[in-house]
Protein backbone atom coordinates (compact mmCIF):
# COMPACT_ATOMS: atom_id res chain seq x y z
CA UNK A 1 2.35 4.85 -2.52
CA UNK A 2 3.88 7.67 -4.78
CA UNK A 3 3.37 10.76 -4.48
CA UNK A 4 1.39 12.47 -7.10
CA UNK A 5 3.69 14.67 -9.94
CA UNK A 6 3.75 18.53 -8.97
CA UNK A 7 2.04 20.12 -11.34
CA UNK A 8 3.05 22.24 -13.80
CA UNK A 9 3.65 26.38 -13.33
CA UNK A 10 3.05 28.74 -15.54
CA UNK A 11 5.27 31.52 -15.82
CA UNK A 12 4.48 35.31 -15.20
CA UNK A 13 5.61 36.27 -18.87
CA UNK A 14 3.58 35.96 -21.40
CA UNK A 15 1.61 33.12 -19.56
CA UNK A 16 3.38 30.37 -21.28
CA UNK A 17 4.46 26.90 -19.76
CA UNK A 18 8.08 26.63 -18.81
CA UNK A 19 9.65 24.05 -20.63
CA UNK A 20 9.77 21.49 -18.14
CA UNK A 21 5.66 22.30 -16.89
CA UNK A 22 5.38 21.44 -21.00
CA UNK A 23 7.23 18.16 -20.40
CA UNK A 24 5.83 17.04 -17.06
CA UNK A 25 2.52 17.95 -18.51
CA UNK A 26 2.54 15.58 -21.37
CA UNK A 27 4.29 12.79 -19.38
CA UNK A 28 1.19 13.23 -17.09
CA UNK A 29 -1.00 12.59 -20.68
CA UNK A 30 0.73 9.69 -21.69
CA UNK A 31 0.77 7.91 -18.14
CA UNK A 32 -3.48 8.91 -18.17
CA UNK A 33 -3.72 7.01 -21.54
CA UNK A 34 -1.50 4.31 -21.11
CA UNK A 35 -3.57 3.45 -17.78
CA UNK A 36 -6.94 4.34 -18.63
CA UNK A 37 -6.57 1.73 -21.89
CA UNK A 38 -5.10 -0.83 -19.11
CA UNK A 39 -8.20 -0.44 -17.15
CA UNK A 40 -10.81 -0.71 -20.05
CA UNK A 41 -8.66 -4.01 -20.90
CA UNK A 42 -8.69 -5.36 -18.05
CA UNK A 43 -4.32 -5.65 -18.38
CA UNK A 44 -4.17 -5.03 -14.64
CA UNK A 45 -2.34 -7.25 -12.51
CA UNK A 46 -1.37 -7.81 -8.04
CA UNK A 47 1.85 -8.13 -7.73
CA UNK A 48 2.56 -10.23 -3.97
CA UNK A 49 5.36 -9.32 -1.62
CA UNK A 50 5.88 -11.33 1.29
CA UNK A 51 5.92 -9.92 4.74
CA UNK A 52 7.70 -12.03 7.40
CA UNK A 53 7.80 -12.33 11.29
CA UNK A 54 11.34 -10.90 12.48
CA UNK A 55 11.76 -13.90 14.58
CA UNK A 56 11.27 -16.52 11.79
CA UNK A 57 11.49 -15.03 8.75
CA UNK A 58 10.93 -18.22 7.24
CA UNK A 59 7.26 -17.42 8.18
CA UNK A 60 5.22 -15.27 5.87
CA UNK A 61 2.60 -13.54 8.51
CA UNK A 62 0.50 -12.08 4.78
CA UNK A 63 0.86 -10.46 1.77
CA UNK A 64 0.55 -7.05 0.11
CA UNK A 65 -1.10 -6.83 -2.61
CA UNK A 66 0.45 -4.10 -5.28
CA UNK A 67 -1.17 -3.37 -8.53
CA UNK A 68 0.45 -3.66 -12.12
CA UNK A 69 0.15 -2.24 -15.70
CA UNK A 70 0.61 -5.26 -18.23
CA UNK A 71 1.44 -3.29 -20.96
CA UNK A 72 0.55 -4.99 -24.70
CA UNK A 73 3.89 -6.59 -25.33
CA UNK A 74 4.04 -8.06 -21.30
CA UNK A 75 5.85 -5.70 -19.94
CA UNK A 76 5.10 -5.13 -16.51
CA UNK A 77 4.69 -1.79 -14.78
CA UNK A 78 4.90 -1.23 -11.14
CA UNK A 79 2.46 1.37 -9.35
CA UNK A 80 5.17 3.94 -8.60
CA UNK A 81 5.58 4.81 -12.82
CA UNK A 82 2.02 5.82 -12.68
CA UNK A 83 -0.22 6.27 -9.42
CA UNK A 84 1.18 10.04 -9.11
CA UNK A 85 -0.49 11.21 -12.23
CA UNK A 86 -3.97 9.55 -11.75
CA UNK A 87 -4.32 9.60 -8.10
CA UNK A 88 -6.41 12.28 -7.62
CA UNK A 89 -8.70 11.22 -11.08
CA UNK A 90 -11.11 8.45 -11.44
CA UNK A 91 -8.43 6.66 -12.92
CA UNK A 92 -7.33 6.49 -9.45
CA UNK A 93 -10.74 4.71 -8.28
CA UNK A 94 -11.19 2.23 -10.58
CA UNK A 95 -7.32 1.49 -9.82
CA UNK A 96 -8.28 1.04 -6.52
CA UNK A 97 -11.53 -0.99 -7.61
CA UNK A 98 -9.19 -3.40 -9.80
CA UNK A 99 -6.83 -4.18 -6.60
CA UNK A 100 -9.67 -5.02 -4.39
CA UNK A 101 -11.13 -6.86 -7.03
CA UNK A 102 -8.20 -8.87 -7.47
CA UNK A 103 -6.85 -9.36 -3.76
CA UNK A 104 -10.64 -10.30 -2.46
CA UNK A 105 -10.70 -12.86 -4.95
CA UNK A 106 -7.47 -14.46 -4.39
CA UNK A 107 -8.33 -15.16 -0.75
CA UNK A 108 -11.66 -16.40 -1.85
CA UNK A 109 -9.40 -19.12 -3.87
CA UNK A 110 -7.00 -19.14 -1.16
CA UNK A 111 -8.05 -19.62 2.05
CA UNK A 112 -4.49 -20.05 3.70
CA UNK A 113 -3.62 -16.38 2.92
CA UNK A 114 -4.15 -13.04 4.57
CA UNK A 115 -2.91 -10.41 1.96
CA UNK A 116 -3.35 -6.29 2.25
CA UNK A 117 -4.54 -4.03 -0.50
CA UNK A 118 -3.80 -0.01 -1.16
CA UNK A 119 -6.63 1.81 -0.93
CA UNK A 120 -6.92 6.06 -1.12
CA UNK A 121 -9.26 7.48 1.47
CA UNK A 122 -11.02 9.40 -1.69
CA UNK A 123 -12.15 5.88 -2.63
CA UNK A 124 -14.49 5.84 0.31
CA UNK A 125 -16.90 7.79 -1.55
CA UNK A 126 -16.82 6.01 -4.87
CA UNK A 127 -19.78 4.01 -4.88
CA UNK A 128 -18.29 1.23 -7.20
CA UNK A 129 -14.92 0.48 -4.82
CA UNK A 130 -17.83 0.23 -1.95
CA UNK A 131 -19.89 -1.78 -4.18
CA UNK A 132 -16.74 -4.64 -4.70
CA UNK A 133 -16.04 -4.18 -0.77
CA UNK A 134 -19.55 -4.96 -0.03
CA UNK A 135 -19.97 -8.22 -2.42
CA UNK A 136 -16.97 -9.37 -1.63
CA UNK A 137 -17.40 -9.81 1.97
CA UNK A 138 -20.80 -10.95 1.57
CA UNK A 139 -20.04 -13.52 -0.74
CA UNK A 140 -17.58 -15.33 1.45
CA UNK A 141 -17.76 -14.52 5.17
CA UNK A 142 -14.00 -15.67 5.71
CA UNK A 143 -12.93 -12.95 3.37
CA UNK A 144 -12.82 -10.38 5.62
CA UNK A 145 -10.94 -12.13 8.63
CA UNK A 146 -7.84 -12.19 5.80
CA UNK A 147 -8.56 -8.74 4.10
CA UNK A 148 -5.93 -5.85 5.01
CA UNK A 149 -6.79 -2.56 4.20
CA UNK A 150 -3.80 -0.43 4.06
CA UNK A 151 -3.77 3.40 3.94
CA UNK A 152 -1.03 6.11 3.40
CA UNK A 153 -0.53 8.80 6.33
CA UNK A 154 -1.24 11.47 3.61
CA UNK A 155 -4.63 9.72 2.36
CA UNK A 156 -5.37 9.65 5.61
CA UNK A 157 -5.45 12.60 6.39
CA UNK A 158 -7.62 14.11 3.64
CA UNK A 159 -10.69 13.35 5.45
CA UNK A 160 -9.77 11.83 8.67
CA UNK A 161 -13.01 12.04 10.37
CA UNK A 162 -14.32 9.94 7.12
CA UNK A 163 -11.74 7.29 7.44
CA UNK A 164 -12.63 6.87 11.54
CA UNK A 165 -16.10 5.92 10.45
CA UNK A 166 -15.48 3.94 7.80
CA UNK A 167 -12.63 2.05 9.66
CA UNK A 168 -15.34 1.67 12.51
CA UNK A 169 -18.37 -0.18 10.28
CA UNK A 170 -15.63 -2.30 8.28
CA UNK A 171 -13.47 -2.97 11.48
CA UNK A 172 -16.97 -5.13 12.42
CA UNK A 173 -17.05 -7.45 9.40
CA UNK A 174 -13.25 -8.71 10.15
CA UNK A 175 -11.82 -6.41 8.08
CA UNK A 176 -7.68 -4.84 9.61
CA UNK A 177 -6.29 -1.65 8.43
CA UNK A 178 -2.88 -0.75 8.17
CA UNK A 179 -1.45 2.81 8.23
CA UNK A 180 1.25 2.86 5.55
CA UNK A 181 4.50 4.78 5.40
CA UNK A 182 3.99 5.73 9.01
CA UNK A 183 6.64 8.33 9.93
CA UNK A 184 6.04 10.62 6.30
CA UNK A 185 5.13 13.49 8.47
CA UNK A 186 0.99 13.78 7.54
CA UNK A 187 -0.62 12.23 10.97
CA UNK A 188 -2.26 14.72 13.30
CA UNK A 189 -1.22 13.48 16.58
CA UNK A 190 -4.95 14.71 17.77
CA UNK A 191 -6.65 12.62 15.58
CA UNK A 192 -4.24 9.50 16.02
CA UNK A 193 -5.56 8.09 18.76
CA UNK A 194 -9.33 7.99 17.07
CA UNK A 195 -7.99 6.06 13.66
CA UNK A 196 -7.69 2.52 15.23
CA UNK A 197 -5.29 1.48 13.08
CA UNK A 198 -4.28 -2.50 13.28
CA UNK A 199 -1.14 -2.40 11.86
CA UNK A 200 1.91 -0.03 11.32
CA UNK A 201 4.05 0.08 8.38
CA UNK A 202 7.20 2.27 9.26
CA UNK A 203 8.16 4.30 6.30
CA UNK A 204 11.66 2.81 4.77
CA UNK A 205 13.36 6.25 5.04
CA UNK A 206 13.87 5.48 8.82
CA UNK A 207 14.43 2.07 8.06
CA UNK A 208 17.31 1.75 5.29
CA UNK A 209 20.97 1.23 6.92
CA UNK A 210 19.22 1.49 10.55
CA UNK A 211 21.99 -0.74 11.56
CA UNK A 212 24.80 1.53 10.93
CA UNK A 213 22.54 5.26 11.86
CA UNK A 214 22.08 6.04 15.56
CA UNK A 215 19.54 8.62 14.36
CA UNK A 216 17.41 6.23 12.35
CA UNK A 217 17.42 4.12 15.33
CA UNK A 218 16.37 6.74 17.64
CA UNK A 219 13.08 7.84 14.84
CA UNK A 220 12.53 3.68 14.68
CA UNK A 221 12.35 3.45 18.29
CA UNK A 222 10.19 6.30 18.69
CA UNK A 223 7.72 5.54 16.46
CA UNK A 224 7.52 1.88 17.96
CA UNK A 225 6.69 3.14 20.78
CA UNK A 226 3.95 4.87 19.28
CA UNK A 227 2.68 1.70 17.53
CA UNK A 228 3.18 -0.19 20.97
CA UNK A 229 0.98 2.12 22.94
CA UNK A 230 -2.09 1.47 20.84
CA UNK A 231 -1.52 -2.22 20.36
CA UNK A 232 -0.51 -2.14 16.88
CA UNK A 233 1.50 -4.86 15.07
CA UNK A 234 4.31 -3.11 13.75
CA UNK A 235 5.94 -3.42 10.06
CA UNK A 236 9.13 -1.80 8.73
CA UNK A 237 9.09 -1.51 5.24
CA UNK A 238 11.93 -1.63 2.87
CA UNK A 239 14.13 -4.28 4.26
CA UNK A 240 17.61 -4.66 1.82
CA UNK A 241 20.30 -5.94 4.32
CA UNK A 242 20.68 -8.84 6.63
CA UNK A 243 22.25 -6.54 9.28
CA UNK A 244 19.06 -4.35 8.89
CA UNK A 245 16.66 -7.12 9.48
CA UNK A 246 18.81 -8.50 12.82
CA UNK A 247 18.85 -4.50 13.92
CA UNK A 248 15.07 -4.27 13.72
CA UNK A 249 14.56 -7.90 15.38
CA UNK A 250 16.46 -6.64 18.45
CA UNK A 251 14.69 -3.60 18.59
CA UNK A 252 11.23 -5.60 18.45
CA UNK A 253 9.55 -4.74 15.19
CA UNK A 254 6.88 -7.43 14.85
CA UNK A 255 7.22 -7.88 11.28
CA UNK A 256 9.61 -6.91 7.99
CA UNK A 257 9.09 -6.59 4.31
CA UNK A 258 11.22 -5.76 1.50
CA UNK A 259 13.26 -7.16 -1.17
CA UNK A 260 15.75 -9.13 1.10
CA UNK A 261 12.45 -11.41 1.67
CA UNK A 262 11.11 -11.15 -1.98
CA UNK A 263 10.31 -8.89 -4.62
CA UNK A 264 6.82 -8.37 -5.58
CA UNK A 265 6.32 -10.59 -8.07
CA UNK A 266 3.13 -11.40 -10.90
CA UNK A 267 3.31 -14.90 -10.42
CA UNK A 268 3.33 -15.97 -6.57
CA UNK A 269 4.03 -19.37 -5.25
CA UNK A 270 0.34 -20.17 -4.63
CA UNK A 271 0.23 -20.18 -8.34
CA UNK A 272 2.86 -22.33 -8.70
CA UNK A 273 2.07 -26.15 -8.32
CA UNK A 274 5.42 -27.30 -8.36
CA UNK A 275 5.84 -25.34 -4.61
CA UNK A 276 4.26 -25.79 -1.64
CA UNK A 277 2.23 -22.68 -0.85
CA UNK A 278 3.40 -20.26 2.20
């Protein structure tokens, strides 16, 4: 997930915005707009990205849900133009709200899949994203065996003593968590041990041209370990190159995603009825 926009200074003199605080600013005011009208339209959309087993890619173990802008004319956003500026707003909720919406449904229709869904730990204590949680795994038991919840390192850690708890009650319906872009830098090692997360996602800066960077391999190897020692199915994220997926395989990483195995796309082959579904 991307990493909200720094925000802009204002300089000693004078107390006027630099130029560039001016610019950022109103890029910040044009991203809130464009999104908040998306939401009140309802011109959100998941995009799906496959993530495969390392020793048969051919096998998609689930997908990640990622959530679009559909702009007016079709055009099709991805999260990373926007999340930063409306992250830390209610925009940022009902973001959230929309991609659980949309994923819980789709394995409602779907039975066959198991698909993850971003989530910010500051949605934990927005009644409406519990509100969708709650319905949706009451409405269809089966739901929650298939539901991934994945979380950054940095949302984590915002209120990490929240996000135990809450892991713990959903944990009981089914429901697995993911720690996403593992290796960013955020985790307290003293409260690692307490998250019980089920799955790792290595953070692609470790992971692009691992084949051909000794020190890449060493951080990968490390931080498999880690993921070992708690029983966590492991992830690396970012996945371009043939000789980067058979480096990972020999090194053990459960599974791989990135675009080598598909780009997230608006329209996945479930939809499709021309193709036999994953």
């Amino acid at each position: 997930m991307a990493q909200p926009l720094a925000k802009p200074r204002v300089e000693d003199m004078g107390g006027f915005a630099s130029p560039l605080g001016v610019a950022i600013s109103q890029a910040d005011a044009e991203i809130m707009t464009m999104v908040g009208d998306a939401v009140r339209t309802r011109r959100l959309r998941l995009a799906y990205q496959p993530v495969v087993t390392s020793r048969n890619p051919s096998r998609v173990a689930f997908y990640e849900g990622l959530i679009r802008v559909e702009e007016p004319n079709g055009r099709i956003i991805p999260a990373g133009d926007f999340m930063g500026a409306v992250e830390n707003q209610e925009l940022g909720r009902e973001i959230d709200c929309a991609a659980l919406e949309f994923g819980m449904a789709t394995l409602a229709r779907q039975p066959q899949l198991r698909i993850s869904v971003n989530m910010s730990a500051r949605s934990i204590g927005y009644g409406r994203w519990m509100t969708v949680l709650k319905r949706g795994l009451d409405r269809d038991p089966t739901v929650g065996e298939r539901l991934i919840l994945e979380i950054t390192e940095s949302s984590a850690m915002l209120v990490p003593e929240l996000v135990v708890t809450f892991m713990s009650e959903v944990q009981r319906r089914g429901v697995a968590f993911a720690l996403d872009d593992f290796g960013a830098g955020f985790t307290a090692i003293r409260y690692f041990k307490d998250f019980f997360f089920d799955i790792l996602k290595i953070d692609g800066q470790f992971i692009r041209g691992i084949d051909r960077d000794p020190d890449n391999q060493a951080l990968t190897r490390a931080l498999l370990s880690i993921g070992k020692h708690f029983e966590m199915f492991t992830v690396a994220e970012n996945v371009e190159t043939p000789a980067e997926a058979e480096c990972l395989r020999a090194m053990g990483v459960d599974c791989q995603q990135g675009f080598l195995y598909g780009a997230p796309t608006v329209k996945p082959i479930w939809t499709d009825p021309d193709r036999k579904s994953a």
